[in-house]
Structure formats: C-alpha cells, structure tokens
Protein backbone atom coordinates (compact mmCIF):
# COMPACT_ATOMS: atom_id res chain seq x y z
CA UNK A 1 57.44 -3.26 -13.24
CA UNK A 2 55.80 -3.19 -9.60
CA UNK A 3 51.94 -3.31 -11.02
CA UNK A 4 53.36 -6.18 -13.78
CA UNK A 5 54.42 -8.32 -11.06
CA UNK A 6 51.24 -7.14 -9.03
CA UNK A 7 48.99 -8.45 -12.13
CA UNK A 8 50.83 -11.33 -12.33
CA UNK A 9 50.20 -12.72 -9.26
CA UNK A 10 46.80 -11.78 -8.89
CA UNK A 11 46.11 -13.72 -12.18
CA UNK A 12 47.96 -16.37 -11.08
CA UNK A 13 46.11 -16.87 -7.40
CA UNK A 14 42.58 -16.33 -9.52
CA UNK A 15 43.70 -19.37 -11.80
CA UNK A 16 44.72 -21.52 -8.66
CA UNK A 17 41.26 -20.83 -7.11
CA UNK A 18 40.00 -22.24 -10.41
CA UNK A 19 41.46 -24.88 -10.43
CA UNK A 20 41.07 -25.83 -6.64
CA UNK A 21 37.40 -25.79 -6.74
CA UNK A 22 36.90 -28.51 -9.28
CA UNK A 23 33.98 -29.25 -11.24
CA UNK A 24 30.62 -28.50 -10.56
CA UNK A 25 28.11 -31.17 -10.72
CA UNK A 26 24.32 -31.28 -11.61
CA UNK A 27 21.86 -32.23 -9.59
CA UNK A 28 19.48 -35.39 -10.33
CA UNK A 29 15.92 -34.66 -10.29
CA UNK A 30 15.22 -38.10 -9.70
CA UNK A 31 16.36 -39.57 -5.95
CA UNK A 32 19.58 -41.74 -6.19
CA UNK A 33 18.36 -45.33 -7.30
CA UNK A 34 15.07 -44.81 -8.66
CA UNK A 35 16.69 -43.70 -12.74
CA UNK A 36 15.95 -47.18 -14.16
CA UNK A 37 12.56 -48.45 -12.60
CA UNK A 38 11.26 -44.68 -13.97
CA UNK A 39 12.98 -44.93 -16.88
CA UNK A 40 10.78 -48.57 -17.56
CA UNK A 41 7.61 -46.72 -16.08
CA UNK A 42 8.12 -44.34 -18.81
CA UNK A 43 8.70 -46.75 -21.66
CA UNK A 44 5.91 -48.38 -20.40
CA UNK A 45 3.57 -45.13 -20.56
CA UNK A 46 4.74 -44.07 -23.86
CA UNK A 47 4.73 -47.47 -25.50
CA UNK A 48 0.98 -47.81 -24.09
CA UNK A 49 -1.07 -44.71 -23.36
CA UNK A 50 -3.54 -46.56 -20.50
CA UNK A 51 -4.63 -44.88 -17.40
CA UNK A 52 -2.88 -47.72 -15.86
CA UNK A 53 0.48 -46.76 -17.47
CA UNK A 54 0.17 -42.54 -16.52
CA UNK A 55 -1.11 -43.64 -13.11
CA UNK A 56 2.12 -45.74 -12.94
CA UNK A 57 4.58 -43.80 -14.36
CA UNK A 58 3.27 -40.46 -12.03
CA UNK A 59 3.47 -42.73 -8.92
CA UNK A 60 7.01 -43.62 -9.98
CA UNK A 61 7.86 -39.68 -10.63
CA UNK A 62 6.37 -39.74 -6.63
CA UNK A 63 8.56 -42.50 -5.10
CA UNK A 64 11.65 -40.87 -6.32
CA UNK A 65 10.41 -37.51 -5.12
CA UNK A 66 9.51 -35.57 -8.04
CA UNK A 67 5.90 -34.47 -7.61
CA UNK A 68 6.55 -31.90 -10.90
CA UNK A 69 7.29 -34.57 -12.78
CA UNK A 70 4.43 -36.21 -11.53
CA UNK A 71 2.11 -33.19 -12.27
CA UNK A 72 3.42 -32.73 -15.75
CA UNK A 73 2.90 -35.73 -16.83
CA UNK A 74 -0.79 -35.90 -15.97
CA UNK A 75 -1.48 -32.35 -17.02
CA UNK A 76 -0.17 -32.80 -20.62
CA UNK A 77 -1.49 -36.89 -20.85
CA UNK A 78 -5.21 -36.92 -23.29
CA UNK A 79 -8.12 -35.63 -21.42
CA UNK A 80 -9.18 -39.35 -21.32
CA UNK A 81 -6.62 -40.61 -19.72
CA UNK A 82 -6.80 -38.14 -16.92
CA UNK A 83 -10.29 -38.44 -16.16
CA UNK A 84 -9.84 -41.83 -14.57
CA UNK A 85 -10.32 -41.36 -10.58
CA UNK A 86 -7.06 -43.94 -9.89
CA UNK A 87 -4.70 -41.10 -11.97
CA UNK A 88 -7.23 -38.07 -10.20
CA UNK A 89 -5.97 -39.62 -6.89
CA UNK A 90 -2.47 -40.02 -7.92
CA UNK A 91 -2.20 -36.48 -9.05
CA UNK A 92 -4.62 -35.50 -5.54
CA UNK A 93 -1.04 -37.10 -4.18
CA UNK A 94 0.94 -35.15 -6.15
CA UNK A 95 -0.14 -31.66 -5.73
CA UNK A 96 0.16 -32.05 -1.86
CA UNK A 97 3.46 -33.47 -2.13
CA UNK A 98 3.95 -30.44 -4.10
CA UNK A 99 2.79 -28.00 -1.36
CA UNK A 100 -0.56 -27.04 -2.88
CA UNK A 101 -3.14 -28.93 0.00
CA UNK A 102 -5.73 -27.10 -1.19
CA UNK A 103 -5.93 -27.87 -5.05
CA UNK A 104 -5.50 -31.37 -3.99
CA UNK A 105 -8.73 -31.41 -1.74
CA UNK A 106 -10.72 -30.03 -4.85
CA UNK A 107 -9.50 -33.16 -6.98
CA UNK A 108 -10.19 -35.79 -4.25
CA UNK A 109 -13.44 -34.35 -4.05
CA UNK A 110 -13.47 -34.79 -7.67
CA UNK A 111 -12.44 -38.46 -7.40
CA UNK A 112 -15.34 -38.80 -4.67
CA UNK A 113 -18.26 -37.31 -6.76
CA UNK A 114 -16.69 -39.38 -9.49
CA UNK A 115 -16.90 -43.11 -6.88
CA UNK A 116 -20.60 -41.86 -6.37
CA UNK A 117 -21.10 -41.52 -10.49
CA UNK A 118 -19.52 -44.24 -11.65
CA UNK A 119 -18.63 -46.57 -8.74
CA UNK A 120 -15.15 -47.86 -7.71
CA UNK A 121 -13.30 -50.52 -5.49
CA UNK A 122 -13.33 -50.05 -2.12
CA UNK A 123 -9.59 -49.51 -1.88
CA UNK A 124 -10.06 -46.53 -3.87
CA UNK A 125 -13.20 -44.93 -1.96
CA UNK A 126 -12.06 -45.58 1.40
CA UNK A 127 -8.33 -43.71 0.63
CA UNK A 128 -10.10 -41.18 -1.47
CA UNK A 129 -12.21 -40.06 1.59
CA UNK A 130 -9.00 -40.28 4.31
CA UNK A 131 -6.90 -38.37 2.15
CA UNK A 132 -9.61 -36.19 1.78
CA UNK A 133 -10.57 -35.83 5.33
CA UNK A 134 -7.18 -35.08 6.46
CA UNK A 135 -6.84 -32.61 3.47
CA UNK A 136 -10.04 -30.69 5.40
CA UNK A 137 -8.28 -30.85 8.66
CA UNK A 138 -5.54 -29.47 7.24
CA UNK A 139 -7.64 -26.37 5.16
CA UNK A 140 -8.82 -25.68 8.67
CA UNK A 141 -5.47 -25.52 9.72
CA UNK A 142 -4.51 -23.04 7.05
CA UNK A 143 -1.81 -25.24 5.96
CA UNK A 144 -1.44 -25.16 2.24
CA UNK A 145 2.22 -27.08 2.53
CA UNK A 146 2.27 -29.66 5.00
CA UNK A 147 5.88 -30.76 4.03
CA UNK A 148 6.75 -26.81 5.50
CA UNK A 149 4.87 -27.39 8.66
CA UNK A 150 5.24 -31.25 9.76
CA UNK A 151 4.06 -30.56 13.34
CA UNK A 152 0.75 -29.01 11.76
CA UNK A 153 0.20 -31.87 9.46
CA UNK A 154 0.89 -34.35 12.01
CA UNK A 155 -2.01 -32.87 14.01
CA UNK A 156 -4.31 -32.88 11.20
CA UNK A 157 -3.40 -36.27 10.26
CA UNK A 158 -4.12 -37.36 13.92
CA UNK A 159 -7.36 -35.61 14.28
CA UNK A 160 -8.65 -37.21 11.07
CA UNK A 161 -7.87 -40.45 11.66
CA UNK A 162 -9.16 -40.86 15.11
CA UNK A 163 -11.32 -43.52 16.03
CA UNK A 164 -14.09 -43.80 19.02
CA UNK A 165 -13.71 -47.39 20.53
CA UNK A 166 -16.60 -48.80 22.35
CA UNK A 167 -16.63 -51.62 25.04
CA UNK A 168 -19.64 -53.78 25.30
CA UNK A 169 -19.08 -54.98 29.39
C-alpha cells in the first residue's frame, strides 16, 4: 500500500506542475505592430509582381526585423525582378542585417557596376557606395556580423564616414 500511496502522489505533484505552468506561447516572427502594414506589402507584391512591390515588401520584412524573410523573398522572386539595383540594395541590407557583411559587399558592388552600366538616381549611387564603403571597413575589420560586435561596427561606420573639412582664412 506504501508504494500505491507513493505513486499517487508523485502523479499527483507531476499533474499540478502541469497545470501551474500554463500554456506555452509562439513566438511572432514579425516585431509587435508591424503584422498588418506587411501583411498589405505582401498583397501588394503578390497582386503585382514589380520590382517596386519585392523591393517594398523585403524592406517591410526589414522594419519589422525579419531579414530571412527579407532574403527569401528576393531569392525565390523571377530573375527579373531581382536584377533591379533598388531590390540588389535592399537585399545588400538584408544579408548584413542577417550577419553575412561579406556577401552583402559582393552585391553592393553588384549594384555599383550595375549604376555604372545602366545609370541610376543619385540617391541610389551615393548610398550604394556608403554602404559599401563601410561594408570594406568592416571586411578589414574581420567582422562578418556587425549586429555581434556593435563596438567594431561603430568604428567602421565612423572611419568610413569621415570627412576632411577645410577652412579658407
């Protein structure tokens, strides 16, 4: 009767931890408020297959701090789509927000042999070659994730950007 009783309560303290612990929830992939204005960016994509629309929707996937998504959905969009330099520099973004600085460098330097091909805006050239600059300074480094070394990035960043200023007296 002693290893009954035994059992019993040992069954009974295992169902009571059950219980206290509750449910588990998932985790969102997405960060908290950013569901519905990706959720339109992908209507919007899949309703109209423009660079405009993958460049949109993968910049969306990057505000809410998916960078997979991001990367997915440029790597499976139609070969046309993703030779545009606005969606090369989107997914240049992506892949160092995923922690691979080193394939991004190799497609801004894509989307800067494609400005000297084709030709783009100015908006697009100048942060094509300051992403890419600091994505240099950072290779030097031997940083391939700058999110896992801030104080690294920070000092490529900084050495970069810097700018001589001359006074004419």
């Amino acid at each position: 009767m002693g290893m009954r009783a035994l059992n019993t309560v040992l069954l009974a303290c295992a169902f009571a931890l059950l219980l206290a612990s509750g449910t588990q929830r998932e985790k969102s992939v997405l960060s908290e408020g950013h569901e519905d204005a990706v959720r339109a960016l992908e209507a919007s994509y899949y309703a109209q297959h423009t660079p405009l629309a993958l460049r949109e929707l993968a910049q969306g996937y990057l505000d809410a701090g998916a960078p997979g998504l991001a990367l997915g959905a440029i790597n499976t969009a139609p070969a046309a789509l993703k030779r545009d330099a606005r969606v090369q520099h989107t997914y240049a973004r992506a892949l160092l927000d995923a922690g691979r600085a080193s394939d991004a460098l190799v497609a801004e330097e894509g989307v800067l042999r494609t400005c000297d091909e084709q030709g783009c805006d100015t908006w697009l050239l100048a942060s094509a070659t300051r992403r890419a600059d600091i994505l240099r300074e950072l290779e030097k480094l031997g940083v391939d994730d700058a999110q896992a070394y801030p104080e690294s990035a920070s000092v490529a960043y900084h050495a970069a950007t810097r700018q001589a200023r001359f006074s004419v007296q």
